[in-house]
Protein backbone atom coordinates (compact mmCIF):
# COMPACT_ATOMS: atom_id res chain seq x y z
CA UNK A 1 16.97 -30.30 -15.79
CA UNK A 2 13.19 -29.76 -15.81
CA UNK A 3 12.60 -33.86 -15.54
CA UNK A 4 15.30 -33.92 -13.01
CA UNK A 5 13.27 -31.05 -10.85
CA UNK A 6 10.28 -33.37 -10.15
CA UNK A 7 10.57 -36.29 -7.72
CA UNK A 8 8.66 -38.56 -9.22
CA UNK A 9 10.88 -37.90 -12.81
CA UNK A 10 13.91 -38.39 -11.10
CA UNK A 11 12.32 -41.85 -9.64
CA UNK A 12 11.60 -43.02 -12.88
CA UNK A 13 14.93 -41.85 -14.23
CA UNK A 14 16.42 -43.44 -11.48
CA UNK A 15 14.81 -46.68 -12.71
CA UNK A 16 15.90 -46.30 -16.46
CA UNK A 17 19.28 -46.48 -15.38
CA UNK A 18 19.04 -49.12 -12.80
CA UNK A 19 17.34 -51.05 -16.07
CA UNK A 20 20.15 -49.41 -18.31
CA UNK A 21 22.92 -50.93 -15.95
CA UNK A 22 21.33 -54.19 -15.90
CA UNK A 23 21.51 -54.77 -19.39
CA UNK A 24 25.28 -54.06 -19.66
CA UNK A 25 25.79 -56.02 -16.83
CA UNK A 26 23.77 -58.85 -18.22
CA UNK A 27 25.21 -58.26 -21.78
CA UNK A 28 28.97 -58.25 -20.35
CA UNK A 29 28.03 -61.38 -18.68
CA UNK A 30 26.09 -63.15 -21.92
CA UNK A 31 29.08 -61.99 -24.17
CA UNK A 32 31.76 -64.11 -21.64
CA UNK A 33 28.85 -66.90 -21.74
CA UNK A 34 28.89 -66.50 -25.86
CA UNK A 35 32.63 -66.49 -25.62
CA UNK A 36 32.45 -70.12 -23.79
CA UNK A 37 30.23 -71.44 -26.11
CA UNK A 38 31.70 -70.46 -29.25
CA UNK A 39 35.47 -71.48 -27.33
CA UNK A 40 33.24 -74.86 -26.87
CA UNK A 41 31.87 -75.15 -30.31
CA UNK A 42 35.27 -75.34 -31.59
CA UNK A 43 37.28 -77.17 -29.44
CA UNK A 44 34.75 -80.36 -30.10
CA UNK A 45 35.30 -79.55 -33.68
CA UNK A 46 38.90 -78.94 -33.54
CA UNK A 47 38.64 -82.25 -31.92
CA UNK A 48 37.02 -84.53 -34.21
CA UNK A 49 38.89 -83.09 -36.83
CA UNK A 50 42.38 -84.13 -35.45
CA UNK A 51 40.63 -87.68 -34.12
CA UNK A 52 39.88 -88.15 -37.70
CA UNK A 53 42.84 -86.86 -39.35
CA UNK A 54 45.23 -89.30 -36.60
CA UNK A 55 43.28 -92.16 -38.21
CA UNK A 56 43.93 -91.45 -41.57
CA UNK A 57 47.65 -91.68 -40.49
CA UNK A 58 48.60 -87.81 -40.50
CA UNK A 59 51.58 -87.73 -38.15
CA UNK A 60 51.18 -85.36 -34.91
CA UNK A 61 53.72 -83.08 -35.53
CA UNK A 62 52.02 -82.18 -39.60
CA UNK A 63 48.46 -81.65 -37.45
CA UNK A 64 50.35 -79.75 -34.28
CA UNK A 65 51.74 -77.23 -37.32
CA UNK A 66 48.50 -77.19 -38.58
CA UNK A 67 47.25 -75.95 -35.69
CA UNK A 68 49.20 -73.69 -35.38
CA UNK A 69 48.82 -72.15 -38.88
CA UNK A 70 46.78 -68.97 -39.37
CA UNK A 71 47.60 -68.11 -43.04
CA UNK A 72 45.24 -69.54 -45.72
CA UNK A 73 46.73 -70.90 -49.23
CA UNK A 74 44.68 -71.28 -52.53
CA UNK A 75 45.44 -75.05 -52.11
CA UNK A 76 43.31 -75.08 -49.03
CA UNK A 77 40.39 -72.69 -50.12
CA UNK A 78 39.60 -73.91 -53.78
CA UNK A 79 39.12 -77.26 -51.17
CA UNK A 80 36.59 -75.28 -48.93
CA UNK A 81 35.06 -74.40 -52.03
CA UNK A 82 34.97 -77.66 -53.81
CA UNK A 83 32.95 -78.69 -50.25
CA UNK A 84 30.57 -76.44 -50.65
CA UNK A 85 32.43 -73.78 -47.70
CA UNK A 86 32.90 -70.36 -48.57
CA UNK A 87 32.73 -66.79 -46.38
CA UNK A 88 29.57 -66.77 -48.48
CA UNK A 89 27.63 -69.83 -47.26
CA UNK A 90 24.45 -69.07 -45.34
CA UNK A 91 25.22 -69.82 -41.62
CA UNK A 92 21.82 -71.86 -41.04
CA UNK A 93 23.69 -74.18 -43.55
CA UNK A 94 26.85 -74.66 -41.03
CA UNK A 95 25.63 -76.80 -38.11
CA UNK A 96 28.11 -75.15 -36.00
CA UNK A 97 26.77 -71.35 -37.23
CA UNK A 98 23.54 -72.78 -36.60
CA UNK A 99 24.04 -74.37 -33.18
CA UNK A 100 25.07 -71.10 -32.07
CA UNK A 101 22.49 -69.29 -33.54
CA UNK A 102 19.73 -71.22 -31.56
CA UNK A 103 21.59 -70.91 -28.59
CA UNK A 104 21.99 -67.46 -28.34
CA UNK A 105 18.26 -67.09 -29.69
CA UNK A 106 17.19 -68.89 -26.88
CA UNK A 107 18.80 -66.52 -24.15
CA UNK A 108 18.36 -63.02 -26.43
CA UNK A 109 14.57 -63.70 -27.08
CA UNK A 110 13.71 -64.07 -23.27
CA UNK A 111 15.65 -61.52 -22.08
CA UNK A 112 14.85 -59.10 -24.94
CA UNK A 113 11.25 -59.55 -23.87
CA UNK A 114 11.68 -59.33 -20.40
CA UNK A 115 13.61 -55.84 -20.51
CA UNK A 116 10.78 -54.84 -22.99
CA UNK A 117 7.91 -56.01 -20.24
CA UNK A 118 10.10 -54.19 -17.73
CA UNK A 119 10.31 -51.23 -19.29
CA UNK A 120 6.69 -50.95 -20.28
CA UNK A 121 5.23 -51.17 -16.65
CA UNK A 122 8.13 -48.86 -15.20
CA UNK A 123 6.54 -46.34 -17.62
CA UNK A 124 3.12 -47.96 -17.32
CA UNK A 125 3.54 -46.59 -13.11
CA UNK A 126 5.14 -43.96 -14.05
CA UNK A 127 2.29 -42.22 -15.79
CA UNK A 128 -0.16 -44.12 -13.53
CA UNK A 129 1.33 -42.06 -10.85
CA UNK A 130 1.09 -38.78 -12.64
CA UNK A 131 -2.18 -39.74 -13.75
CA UNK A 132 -3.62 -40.16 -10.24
CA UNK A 133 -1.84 -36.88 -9.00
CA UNK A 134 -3.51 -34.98 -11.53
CA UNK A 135 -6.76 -36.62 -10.75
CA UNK A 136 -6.64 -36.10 -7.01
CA UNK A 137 -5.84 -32.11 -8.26
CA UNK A 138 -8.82 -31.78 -10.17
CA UNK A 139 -11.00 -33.24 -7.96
CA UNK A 140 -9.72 -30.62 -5.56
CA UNK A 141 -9.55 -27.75 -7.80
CA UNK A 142 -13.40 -28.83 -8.31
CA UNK A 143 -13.97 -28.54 -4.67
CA UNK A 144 -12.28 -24.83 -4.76
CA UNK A 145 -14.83 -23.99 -7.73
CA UNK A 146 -17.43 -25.17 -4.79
CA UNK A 147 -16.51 -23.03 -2.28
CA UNK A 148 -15.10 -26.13 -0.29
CA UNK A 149 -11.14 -25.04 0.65
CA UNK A 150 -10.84 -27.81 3.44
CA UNK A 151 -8.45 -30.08 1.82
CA UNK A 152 -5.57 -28.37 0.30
CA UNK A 153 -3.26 -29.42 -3.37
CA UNK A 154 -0.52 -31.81 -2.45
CA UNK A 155 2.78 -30.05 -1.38
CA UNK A 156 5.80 -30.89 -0.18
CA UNK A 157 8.11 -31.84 -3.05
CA UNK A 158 10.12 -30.49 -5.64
CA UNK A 159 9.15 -29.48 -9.41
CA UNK A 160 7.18 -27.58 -11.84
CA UNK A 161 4.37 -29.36 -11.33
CA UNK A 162 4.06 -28.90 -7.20
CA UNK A 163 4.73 -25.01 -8.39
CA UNK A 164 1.51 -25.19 -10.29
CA UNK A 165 0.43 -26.90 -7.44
CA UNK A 166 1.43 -23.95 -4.69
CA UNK A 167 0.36 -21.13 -7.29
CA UNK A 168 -2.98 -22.84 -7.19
CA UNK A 169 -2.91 -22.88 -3.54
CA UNK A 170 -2.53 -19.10 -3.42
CA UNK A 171 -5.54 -18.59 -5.99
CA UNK A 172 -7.20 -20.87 -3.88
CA UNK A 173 -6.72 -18.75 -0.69
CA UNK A 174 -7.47 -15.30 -2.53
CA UNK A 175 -10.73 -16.37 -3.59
CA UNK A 176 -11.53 -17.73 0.37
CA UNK A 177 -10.79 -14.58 1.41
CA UNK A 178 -12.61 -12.81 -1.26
CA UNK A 179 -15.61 -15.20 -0.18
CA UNK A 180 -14.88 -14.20 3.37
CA UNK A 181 -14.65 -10.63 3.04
CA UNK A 182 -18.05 -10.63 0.93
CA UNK A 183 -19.70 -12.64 2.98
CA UNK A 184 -18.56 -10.37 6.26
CA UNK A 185 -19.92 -7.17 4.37
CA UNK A 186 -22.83 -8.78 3.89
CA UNK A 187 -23.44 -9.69 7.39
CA UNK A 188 -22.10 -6.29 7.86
CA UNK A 189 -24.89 -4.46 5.85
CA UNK A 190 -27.46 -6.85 7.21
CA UNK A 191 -26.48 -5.32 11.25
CA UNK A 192 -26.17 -1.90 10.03
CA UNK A 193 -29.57 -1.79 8.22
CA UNK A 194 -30.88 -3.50 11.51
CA UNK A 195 -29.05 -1.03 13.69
CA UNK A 196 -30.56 1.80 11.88
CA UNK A 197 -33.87 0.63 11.77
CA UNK A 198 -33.77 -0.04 15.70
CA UNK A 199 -32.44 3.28 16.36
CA UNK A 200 -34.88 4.69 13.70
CA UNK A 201 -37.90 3.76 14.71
CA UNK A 202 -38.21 5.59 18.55
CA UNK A 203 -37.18 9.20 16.99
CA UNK A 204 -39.86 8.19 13.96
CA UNK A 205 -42.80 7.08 16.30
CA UNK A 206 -41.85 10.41 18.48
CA UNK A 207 -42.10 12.51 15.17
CA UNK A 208 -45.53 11.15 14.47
CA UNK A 209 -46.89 11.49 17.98
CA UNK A 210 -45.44 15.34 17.76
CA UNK A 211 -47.75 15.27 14.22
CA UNK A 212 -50.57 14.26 15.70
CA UNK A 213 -50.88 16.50 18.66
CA UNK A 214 -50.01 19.56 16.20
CA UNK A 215 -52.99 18.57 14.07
CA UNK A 216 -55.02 17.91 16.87
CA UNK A 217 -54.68 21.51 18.41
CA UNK A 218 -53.85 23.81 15.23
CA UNK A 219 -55.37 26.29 17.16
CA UNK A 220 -53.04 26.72 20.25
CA UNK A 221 -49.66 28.11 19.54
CA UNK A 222 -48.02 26.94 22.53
CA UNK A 223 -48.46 23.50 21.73
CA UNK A 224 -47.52 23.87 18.63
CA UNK A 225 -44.42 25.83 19.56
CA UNK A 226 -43.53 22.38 22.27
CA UNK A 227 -43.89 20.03 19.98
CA UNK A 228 -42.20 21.93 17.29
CA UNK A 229 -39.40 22.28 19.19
CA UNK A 230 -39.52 18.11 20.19
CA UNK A 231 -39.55 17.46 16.59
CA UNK A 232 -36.67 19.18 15.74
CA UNK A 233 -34.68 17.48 18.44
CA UNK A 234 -36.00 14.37 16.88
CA UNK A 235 -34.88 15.39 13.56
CA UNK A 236 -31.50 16.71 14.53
CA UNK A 237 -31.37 13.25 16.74
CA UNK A 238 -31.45 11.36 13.68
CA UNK A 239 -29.38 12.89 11.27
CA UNK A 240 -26.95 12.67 14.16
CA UNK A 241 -27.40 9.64 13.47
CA UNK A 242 -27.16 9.14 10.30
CA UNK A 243 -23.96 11.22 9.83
CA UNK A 244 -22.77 8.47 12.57
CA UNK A 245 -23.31 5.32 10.86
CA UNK A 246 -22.21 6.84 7.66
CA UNK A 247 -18.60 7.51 9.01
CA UNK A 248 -18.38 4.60 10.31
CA UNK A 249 -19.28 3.01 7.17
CA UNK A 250 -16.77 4.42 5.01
CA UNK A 251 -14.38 3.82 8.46
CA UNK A 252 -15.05 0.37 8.52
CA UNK A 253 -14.94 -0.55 4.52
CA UNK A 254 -11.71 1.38 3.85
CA UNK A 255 -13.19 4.15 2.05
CA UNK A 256 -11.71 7.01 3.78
CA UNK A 257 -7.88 7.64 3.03
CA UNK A 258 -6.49 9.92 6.02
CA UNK A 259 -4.14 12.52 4.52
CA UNK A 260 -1.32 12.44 7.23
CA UNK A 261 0.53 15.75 8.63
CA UNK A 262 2.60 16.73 11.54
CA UNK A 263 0.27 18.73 13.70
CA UNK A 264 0.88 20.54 17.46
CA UNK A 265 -0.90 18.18 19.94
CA UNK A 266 -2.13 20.99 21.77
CA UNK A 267 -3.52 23.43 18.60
CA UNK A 268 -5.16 19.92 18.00
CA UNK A 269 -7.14 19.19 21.98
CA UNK A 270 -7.75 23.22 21.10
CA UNK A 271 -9.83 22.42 18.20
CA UNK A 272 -11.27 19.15 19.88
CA UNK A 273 -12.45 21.11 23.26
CA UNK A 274 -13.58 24.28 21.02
CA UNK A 275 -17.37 24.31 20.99
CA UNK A 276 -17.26 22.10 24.14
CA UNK A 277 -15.53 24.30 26.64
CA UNK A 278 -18.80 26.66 26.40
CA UNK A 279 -20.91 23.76 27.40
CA UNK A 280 -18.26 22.65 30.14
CA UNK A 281 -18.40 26.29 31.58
CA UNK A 282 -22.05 26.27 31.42
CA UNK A 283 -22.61 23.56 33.40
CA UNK A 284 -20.44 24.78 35.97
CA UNK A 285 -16.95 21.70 34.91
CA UNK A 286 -14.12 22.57 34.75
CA UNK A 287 -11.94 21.63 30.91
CA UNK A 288 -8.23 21.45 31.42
CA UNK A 289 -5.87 20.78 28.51
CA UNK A 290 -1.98 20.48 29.70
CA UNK A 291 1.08 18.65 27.56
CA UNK A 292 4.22 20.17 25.72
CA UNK A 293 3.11 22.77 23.74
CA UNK A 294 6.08 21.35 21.04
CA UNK A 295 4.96 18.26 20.48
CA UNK A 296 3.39 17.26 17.32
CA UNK A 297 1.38 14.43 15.89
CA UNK A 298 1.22 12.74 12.45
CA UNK A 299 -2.58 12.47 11.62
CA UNK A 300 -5.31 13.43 9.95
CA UNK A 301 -6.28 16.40 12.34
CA UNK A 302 -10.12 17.10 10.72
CA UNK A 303 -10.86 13.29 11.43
CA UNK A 304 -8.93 12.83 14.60
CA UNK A 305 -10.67 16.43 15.93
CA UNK A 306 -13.61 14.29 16.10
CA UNK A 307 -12.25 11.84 17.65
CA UNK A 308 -11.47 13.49 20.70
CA UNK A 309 -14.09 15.45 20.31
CA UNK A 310 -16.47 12.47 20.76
CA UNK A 311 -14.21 11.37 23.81
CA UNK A 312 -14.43 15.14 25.51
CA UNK A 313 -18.10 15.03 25.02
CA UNK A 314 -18.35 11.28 26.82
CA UNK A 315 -16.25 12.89 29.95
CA UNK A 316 -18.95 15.90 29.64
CA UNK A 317 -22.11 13.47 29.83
CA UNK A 318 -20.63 11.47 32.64
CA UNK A 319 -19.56 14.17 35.21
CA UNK A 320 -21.21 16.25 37.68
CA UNK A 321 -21.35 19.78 38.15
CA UNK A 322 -17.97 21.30 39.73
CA UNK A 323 -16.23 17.93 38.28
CA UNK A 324 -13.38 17.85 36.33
CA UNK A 325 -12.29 16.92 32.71
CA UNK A 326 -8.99 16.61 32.16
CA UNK A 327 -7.14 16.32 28.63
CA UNK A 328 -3.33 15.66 28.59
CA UNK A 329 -0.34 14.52 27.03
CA UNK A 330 2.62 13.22 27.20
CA UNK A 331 5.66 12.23 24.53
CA UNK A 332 7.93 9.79 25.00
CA UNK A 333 11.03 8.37 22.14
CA UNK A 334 8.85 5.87 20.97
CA UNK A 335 4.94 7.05 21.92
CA UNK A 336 2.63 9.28 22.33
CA UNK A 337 0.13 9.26 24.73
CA UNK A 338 -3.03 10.96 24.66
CA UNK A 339 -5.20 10.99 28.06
CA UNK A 340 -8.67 12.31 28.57
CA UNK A 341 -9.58 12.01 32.21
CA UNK A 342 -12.45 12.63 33.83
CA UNK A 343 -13.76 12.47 37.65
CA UNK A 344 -17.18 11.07 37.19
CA UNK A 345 -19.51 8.54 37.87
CA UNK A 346 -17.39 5.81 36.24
CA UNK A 347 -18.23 2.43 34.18
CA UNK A 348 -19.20 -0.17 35.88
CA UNK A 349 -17.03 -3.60 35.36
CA UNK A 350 -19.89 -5.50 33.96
CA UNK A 351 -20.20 -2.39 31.25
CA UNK A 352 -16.30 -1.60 30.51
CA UNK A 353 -15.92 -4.26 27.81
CA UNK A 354 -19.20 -3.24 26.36
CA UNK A 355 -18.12 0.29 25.72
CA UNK A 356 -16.87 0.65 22.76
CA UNK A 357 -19.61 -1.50 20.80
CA UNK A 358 -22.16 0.59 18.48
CA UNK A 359 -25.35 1.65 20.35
CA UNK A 360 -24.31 -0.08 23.59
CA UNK A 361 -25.54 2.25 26.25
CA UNK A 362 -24.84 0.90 30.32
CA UNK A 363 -26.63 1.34 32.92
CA UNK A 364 -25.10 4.82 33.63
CA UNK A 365 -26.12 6.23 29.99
CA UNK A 366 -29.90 5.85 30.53
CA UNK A 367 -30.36 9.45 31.82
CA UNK A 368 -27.65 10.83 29.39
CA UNK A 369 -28.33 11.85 25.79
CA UNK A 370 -26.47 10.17 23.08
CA UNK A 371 -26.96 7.26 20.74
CA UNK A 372 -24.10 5.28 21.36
CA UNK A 373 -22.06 5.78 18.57
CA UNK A 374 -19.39 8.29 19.91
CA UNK A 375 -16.93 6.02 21.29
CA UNK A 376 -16.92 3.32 18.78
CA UNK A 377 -16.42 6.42 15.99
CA UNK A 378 -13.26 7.85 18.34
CA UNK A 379 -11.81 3.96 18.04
CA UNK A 380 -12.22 3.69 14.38
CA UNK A 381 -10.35 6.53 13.55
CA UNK A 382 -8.13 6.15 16.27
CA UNK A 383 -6.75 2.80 15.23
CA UNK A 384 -7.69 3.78 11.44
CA UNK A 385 -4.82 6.00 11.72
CA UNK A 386 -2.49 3.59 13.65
CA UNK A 387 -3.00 4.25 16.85
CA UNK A 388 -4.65 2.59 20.04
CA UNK A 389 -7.55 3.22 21.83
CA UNK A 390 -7.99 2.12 25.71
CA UNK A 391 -10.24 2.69 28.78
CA UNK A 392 -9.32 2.07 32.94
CA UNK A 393 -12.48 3.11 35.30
CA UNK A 394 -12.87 2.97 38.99
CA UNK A 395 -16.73 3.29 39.87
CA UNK A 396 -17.26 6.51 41.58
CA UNK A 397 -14.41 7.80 40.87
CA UNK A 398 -13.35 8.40 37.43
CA UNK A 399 -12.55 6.83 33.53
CA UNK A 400 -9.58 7.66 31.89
CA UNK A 401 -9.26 6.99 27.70
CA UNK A 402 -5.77 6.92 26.49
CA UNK A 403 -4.55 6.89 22.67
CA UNK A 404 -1.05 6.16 21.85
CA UNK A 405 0.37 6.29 19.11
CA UNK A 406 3.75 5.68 17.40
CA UNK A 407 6.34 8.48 17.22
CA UNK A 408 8.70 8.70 14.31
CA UNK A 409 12.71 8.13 16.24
């Protein structure tokens, strides 16, 4: 069954019985042909044995029972024996055993070689075939080795071997994407050590400055006390940023595993809005969380606190005094839908794609403090925890970010 399971086996047992059939065929045939012959051989005998018997004067009717006889008496074989024929005597020694013999040499001898030859060069392309196969296979397993996955192991067909083939394949396609996924972390480390270097180097050069003024005037506490003050912004700028990058790190190379719960929505926008509801009342905006109080949320509420968190704080930076920030929710039997809406300045169009990119900061963030880093966090573990993250702006008039994610029916 295994030779039967590969194509080019079953061709070539296809062949050996095409050849098989050929040879009965051909040895049915030769065997009437040898029938003739021999039916020949002895009718020309049988022949000149009566012609010759008729002239010695034996009358018809003793040669027609003759003839007809198929018994042998010890008259008639001590005869045979006198002349030298027994059941013993070498054929080559009969002419008629001998005739016959050359005959059927000369049609066996051909054939015999033929079949032979025929036989030889179905197995001869045969193997040539499975030769080449395994060739062209090796050659491309060689190209795999190289990092070259363009042309792919032939497919296709039945067997054991195209199974090796396929199973190959698959290796094949593991190790491109193992390639792949190395070679994306290392363009990923490559932007994130340029990111932080760019984003570095202003807070760094500020620190310095700060240093130099302080040593200039050691003398004069109220300089001191300024630029004390400017360097600890700068230093608390930059481990915000650091802390930043690093979640997003872990976010973006699968390092964090979110340990899932059923949470209250609304205990959760509680936690989110916390710290920032002081600032919101501060600056004279006004923080509004409304949704059913029963709905709940499978998440990771520490990571997805943040989230909104980060999304609250956006609203904050990007709306004027007596504006409003809105935080609401809604459940439906398939979703749920997370809004935070604010009445700001807006994005403009040309900046609304941009928004959730890392340190992308439009044309409206240039008088706002931040590093750019907020949203694209909120997104990561938004859709790190299988939901969706989107944003709709009108300039002048508001943005609105909505999560949804997937209820359980």
């Amino acid at each position: 069954m295994y030779l039967l399971s590969e194509k080019s086996s079953r061709r070539h047992a296809l062949f050996l019985c095409s050849v098989s059939l050929l040879v009965i065929l051909l040895s049915v045939l030769y065997s009437f042909f040898l029938g003739c012959q021999t039916r020949d051989l002895f009718y020309a005998r049988e022949s000149a044995l009566v012609s010759s018997l008729l002239e010695e004067g034996i009358s018809s009717s003793a040669l027609a029972s003759a003839l007809k006889n198929t018994s042998a008496t010890e008259e008639g074989i001590s005869f045979l024996q006198a002349a030298g024929r027994t059941d013993q005597t070498s054929p080559w020694l009969l002419a008629s055993s001998r005739s016959m013999f050359l005959r059927s040499l000369t049609v066996l001898l051909p054939a015999g070689l033929f079949f032979i030859l025929l036989i030889f060069f179905g197995f001869r392309f045969f193997w040539r075939r499975q030769e080449q196969l395994c060739l062209q296979a090796s050659r491309i397993i060689s190209r795999y080795a190289d990092g070259d996955f363009t042309i792919r192991l032939p497919r296709g067909e039945t067997g054991k071997l195209y199974q090796l083939f396929r199973s190959a394949d698959c290796l094949a396609t593991a190790f491109q994407a193992r390639i792949e996924s190395e070679h994306q972390s290392k363009e990923f480390l490559k932007d994130m050590i340029s990111d932080i270097s760019h984003q570095l180097k202003t807070p760094l050069a500020a620190l310095r400055l700060y240093m130099d003024i302080m040593a200039e005037e050691p003398d004069n506490p109220e300089t001191v006390r300024r630029f004390t003050d400017r360097s600890l912004q700068s230093i608390d700028r930059m481990e915000s940023l650091i802390l930043s990058l690093l979640k997003i790190t872990r976010l973006d190379t699968g390092s964090i595993t979110f340990e899932l719960h059923s949470y209250p929505v609304e205990e959760l926008m509680q936690k989110s809005s916390k710290d920032l509801s002081i600032r919101a009342e501060q600056e004279g905006k006004h923080l509004i969380l409304e949704g059913d109080p029963t709905d709940t949320l499978t998440c990771d509420a520490d990571w997805l606190t943040e989230a909104f968190g980060n999304l609250i704080k956006n609203a904050l930076d990007h709306t004027d005094t007596g504006g409003t920030i809105r935080v609401s929710w809604k459940k439906s039997p398939a979703i749920l839908r997370i809004l935070v809406a604010d009445n700001g300045c807006g994005i403009p169009p040309e900046d609304i794609h941009h928004v959730f990119k890392r340190f992308y900061r439009g044309k409206q963030d240039r008088h706002t403090q931040g590093i750019g880093l907020g949203l694209p966090l909120a997104k990561s573990v938004i859709e790190g925890q299988g939901g969706t993250l989107s944003v709709q702006s009108i300039p002048g008039k508001g943005t609105t970010f909505t999560a949804s994610f997937l209820t359980e029916m």
